[in-house]
Protein backbone atom coordinates (compact mmCIF):
# COMPACT_ATOMS: atom_id res chain seq x y z
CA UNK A 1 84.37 29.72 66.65
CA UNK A 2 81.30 31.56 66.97
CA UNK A 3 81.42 33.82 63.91
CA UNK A 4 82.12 30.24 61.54
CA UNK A 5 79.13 28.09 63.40
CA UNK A 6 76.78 31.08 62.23
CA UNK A 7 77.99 31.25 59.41
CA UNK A 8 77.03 26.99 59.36
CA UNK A 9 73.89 27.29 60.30
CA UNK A 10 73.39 30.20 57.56
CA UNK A 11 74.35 27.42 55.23
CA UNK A 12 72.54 25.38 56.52
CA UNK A 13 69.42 26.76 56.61
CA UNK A 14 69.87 27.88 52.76
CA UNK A 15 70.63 24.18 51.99
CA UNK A 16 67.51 23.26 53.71
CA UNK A 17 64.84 26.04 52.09
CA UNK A 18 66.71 24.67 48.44
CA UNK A 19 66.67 21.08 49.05
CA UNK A 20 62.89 22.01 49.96
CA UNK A 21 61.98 23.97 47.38
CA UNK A 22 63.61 21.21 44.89
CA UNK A 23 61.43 19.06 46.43
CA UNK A 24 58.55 20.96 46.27
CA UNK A 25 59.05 21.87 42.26
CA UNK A 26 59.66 17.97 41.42
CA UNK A 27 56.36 17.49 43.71
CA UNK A 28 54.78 19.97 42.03
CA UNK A 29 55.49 19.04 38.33
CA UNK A 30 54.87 15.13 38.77
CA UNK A 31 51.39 16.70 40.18
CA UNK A 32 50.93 18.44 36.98
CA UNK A 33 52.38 15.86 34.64
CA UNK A 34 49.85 13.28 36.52
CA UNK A 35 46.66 15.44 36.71
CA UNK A 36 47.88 16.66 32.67
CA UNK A 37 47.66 12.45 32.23
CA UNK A 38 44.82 11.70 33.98
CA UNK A 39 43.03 14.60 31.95
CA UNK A 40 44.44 13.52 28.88
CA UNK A 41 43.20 9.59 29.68
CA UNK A 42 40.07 11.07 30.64
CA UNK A 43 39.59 13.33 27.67
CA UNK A 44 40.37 10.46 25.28
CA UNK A 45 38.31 8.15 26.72
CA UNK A 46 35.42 10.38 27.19
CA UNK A 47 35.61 11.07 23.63
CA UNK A 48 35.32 7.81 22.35
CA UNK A 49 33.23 6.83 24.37
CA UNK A 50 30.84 9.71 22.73
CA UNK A 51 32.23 9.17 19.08
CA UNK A 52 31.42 5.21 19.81
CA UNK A 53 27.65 6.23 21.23
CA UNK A 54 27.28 8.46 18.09
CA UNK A 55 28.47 5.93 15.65
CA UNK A 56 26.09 3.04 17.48
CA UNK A 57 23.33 6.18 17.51
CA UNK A 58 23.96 6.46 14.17
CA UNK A 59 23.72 2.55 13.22
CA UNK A 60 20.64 2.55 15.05
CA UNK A 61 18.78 5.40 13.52
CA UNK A 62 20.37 4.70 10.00
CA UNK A 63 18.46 0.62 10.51
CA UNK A 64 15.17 1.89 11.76
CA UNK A 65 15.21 4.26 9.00
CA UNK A 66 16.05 1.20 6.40
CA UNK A 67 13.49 -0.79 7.78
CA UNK A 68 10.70 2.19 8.36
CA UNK A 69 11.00 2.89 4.69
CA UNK A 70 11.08 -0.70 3.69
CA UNK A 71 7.90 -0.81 5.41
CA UNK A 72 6.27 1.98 4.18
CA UNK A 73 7.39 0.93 0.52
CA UNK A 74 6.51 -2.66 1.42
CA UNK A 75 2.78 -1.43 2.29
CA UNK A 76 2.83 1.24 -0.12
CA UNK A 77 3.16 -1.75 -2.94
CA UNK A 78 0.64 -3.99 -1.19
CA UNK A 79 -2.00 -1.20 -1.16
CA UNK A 80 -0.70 -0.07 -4.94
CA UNK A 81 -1.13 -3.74 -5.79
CA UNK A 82 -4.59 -3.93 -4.30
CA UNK A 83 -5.79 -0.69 -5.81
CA UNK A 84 -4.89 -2.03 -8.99
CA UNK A 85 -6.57 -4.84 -8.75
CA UNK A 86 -9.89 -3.95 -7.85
CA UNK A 87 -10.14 -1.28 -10.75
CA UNK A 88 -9.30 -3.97 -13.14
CA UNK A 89 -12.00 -6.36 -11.44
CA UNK A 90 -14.27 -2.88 -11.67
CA UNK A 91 -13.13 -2.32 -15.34
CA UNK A 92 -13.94 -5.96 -16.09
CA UNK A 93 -17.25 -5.64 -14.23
CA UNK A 94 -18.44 -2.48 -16.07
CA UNK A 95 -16.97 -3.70 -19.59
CA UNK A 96 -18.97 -7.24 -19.03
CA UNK A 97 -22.34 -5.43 -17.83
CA UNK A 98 -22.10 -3.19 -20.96
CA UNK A 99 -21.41 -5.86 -23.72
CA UNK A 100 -24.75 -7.28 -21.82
CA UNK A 101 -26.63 -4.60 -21.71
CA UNK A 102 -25.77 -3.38 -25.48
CA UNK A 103 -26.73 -6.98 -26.63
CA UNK A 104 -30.17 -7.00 -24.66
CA UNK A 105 -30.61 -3.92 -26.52
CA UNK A 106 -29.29 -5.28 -29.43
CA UNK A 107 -31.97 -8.06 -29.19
CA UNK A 108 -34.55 -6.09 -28.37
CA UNK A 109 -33.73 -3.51 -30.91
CA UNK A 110 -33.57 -6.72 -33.84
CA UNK A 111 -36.84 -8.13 -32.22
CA UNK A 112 -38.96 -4.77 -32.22
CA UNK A 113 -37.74 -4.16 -35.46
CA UNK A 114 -38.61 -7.54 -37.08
CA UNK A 115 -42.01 -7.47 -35.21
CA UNK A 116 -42.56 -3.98 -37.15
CA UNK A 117 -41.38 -5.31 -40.26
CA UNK A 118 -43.50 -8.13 -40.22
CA UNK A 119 -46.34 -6.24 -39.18
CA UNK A 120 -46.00 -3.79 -41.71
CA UNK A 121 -45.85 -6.51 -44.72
CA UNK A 122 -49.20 -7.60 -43.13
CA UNK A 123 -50.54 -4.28 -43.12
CA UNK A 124 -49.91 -3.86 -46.52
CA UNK A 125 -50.93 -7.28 -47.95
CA UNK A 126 -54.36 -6.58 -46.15
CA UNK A 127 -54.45 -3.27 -48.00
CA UNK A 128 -53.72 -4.19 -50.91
CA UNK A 129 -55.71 -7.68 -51.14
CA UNK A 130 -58.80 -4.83 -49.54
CA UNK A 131 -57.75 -2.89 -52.68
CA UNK A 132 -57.95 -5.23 -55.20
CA UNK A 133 -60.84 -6.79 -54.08
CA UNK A 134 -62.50 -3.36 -53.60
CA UNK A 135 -61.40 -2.53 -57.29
CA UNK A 136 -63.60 -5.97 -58.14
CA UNK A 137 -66.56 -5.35 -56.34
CA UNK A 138 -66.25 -1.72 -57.97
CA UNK A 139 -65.99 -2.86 -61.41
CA UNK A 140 -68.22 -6.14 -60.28
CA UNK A 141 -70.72 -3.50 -59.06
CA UNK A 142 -70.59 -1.66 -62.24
CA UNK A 143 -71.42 -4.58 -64.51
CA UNK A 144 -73.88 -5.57 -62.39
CA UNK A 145 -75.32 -2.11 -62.50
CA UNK A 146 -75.25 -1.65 -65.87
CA UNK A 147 -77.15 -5.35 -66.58
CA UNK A 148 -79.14 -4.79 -63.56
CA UNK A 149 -80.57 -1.86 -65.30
CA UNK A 150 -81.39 -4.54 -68.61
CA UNK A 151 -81.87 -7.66 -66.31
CA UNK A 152 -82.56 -6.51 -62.84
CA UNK A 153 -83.68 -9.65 -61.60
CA UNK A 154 -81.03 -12.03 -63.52
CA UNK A 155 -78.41 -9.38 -61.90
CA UNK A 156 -79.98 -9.58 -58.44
CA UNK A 157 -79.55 -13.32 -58.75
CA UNK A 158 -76.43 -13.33 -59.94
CA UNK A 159 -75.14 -10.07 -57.78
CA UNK A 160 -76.01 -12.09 -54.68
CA UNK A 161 -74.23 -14.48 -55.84
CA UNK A 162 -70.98 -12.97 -56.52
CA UNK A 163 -71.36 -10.89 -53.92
CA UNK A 164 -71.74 -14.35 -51.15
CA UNK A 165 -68.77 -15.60 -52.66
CA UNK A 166 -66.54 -12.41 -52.40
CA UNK A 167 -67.92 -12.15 -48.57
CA UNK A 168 -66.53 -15.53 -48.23
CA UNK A 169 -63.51 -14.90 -49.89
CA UNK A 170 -63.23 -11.57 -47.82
CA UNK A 171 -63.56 -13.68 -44.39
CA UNK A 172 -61.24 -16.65 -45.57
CA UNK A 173 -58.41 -14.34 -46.43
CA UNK A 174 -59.11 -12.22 -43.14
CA UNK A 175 -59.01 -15.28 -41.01
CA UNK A 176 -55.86 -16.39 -42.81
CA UNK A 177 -54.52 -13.49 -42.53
CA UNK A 178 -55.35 -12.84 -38.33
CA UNK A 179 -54.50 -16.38 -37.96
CA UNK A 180 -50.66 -15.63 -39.52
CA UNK A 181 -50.36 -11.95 -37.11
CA UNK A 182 -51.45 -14.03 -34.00
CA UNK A 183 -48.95 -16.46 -34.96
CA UNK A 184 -45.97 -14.61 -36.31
CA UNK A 185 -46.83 -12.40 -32.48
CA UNK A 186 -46.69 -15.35 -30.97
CA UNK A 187 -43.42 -16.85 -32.43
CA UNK A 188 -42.00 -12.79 -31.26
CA UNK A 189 -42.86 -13.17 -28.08
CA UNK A 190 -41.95 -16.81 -27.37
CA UNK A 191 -38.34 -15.80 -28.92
CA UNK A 192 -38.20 -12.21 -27.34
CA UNK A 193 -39.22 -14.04 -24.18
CA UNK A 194 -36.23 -16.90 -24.73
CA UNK A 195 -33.62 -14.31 -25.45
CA UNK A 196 -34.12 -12.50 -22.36
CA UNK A 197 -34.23 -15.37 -20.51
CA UNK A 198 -30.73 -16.27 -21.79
CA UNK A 199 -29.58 -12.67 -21.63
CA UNK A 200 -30.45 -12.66 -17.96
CA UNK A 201 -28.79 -16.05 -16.98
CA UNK A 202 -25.41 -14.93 -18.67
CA UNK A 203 -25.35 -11.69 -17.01
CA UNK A 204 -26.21 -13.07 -13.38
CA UNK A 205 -23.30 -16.11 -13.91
CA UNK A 206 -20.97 -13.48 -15.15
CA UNK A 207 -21.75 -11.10 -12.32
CA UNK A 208 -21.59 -13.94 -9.93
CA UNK A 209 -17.94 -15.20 -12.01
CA UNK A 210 -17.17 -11.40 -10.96
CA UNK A 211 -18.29 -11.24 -7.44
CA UNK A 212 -16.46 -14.53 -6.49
CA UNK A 213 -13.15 -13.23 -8.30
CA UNK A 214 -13.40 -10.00 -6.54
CA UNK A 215 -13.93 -11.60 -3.22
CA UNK A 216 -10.73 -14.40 -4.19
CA UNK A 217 -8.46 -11.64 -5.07
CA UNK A 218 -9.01 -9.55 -1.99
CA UNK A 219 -8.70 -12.36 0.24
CA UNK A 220 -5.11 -13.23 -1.45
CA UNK A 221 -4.30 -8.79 -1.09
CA UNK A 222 -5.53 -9.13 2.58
CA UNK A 223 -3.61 -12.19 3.11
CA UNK A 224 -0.47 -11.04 1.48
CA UNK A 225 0.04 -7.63 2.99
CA UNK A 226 -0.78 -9.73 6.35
CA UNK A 227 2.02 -11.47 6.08
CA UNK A 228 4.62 -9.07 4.58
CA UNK A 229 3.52 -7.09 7.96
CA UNK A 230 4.46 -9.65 10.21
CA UNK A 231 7.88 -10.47 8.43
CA UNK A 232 8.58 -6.70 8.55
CA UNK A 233 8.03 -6.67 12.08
CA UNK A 234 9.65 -9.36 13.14
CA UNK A 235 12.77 -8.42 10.92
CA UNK A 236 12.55 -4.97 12.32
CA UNK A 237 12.21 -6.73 16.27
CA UNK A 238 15.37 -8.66 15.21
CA UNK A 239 17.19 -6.12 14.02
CA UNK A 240 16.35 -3.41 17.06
CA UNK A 241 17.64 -6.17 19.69
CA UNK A 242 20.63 -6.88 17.76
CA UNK A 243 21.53 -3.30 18.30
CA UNK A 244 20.51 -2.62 21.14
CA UNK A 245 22.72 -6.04 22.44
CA UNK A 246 25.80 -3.97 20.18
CA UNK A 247 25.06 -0.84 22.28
CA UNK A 248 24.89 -2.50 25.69
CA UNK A 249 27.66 -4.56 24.73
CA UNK A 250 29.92 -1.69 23.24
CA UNK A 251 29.19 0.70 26.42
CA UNK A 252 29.96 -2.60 29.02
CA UNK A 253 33.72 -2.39 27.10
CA UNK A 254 34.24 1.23 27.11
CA UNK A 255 32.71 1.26 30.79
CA UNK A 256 35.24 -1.29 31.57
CA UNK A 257 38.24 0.35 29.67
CA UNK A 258 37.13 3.52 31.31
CA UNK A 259 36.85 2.29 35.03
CA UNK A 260 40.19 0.21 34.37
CA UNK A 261 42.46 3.17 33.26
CA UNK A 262 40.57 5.46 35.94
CA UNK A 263 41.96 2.55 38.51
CA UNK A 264 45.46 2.22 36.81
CA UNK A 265 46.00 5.84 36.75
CA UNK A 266 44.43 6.25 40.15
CA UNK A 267 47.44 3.56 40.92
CA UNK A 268 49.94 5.55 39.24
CA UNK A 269 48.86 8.76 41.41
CA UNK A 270 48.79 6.96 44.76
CA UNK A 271 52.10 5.54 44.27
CA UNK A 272 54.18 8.23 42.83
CA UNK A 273 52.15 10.57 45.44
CA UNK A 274 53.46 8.11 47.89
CA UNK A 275 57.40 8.01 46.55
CA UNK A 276 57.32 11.41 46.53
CA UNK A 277 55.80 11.76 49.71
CA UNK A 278 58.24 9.38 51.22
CA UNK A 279 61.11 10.96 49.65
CA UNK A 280 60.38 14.32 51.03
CA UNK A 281 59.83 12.92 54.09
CA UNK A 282 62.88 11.28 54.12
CA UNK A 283 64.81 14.03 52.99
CA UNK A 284 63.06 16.31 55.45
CA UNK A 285 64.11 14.10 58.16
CA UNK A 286 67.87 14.15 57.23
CA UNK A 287 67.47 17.31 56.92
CA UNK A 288 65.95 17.88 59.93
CA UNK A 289 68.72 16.06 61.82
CA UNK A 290 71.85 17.72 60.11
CA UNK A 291 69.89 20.78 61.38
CA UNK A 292 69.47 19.55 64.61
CA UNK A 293 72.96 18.20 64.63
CA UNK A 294 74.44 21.47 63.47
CA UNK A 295 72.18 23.52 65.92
């Protein structure tokens, strides 16, 4: 009897250091096949959550650039636009001033000229009318030389005579001729005098038509870009909380999705943890007793 209940217990024991290292292998793989999971879960869900961060990242940083360059070209037109406008205002401007200033000169140039002109005619009437009347006295004088010498006193008479009348002559056609210079200056200056006048009204209510243009358009340019500024920023506003309500909202899901499969698989553990646990314990107890009973 005692040689078989040895060999019993032998078999036993083996029975008991197999059943428990069965046990320990199945506890042991389920371990690995559960943290292998849980990894797995993890790994998956950590990488979308980072490939849904970078695709919001990207969103985001692909709309501010949209909007920064819609912006920038926005106030790139508006100060193109504004540019543009003044140097045709300053074109205008300096094309206006110069058709007024080459017509004042113009003028002037006409008047100067005509006042030369008519000066010069009168120059040369007096001449030659001094000419021709000095050729008469000459030839007068001659005559009266000649019958001087025969009838000195008849001459005297007679030169005196002539020569009172040609003195008068002399003075009428000198006054005449004063009296037209004085007036033709006259006439020049009154009209020089009216022309500039005119030329100097035109050019101050163009320069003023100018001014108040120049001041209109800028206004509208200031305006304008004023208000392209504050739709740009308000779009831009819009569109930053919109995405930034997409982000929040997209990492509350994967937070949630995250935290629920951590609990679910935390779950999983726990219980097959506890199955197994229970199971060895269970099967450590029976075989605890058999031993016990056998012993």
């Amino acid at each position: 009897m005692e040689p078989i209940d040895k060999a019993k217990y032998r078999s036993n024991d083996t029975r008991i250091t197999t059943h428990k290292g069965v046990l320990d292998t199945r506890f042991t793989t389920h371990k690995g096949v559960l943290d292998t999971r849980f990894t797995t879960h993890k790994g998956v869900l950590d990488t979308r959550f980072t490939t849904h961060k970078g695709v919001l990242d990207t969103r985001f940083t692909t709309h501010k650039g949209v909007l920064d360059t819609r912006f920038t070209t926005h106030k790139g037109v508006l100060d193109t636009r504004f540019t543009t406008h003044k140097g045709v205002l300053d074109t205008r401007f300096t094309t206006h001033k110069g058709v007024l200033d080459t017509r004042f000169t113009t003028h002037k140039g006409v008047l100067d000229t005509r006042f030369t002109t008519h000066k010069g005619v009168l120059d040369t009437r007096f001449t030659t009318h001094k000419e021709v009347l000095d050729t008469r006295f000459t030839t007068h004088k001659g005559v009266l030389d000649t019958r001087f010498t025969t009838h000195k006193e008849v001459q005297d008479t007679r030169f005196t005579t002539h020569k009172g009348v040609l003195d008068t002559r002399f003075t009428t056609h000198k006054g005449v001729l004063d009296t037209r210079i004085t007036t033709h200056k006259g006439v020049l200056d009154t009209r020089f005098t009216t022309h500039k006048g005119v030329l100097d009204t035109r050019f101050t209510t163009h320069k003023g038509v100018l001014d108040t243009r120049f001041t209109t358009h800028k206004g509208v340019l200031d305006t304008r870009f004023t208000t392209h500024k504050g739709v740009l920023d308000t779009r831009f506003t819009t569109h930053k909380e919109v995405l930034d309500t997409r982000f929040t909202t997209h990492k509350g899901v994967l937070d949630t999705r995250f935290t629920t499969h951590k609990g679910v698989l935390d779950t999983r553990f726990t219980t097959h943890k506890g199955v197994l646990d229970t199971r060895f314990t269970t099967h450590k107890g029976v075989l605890d007793t058999r031993f016990t009973t056998h012993k």
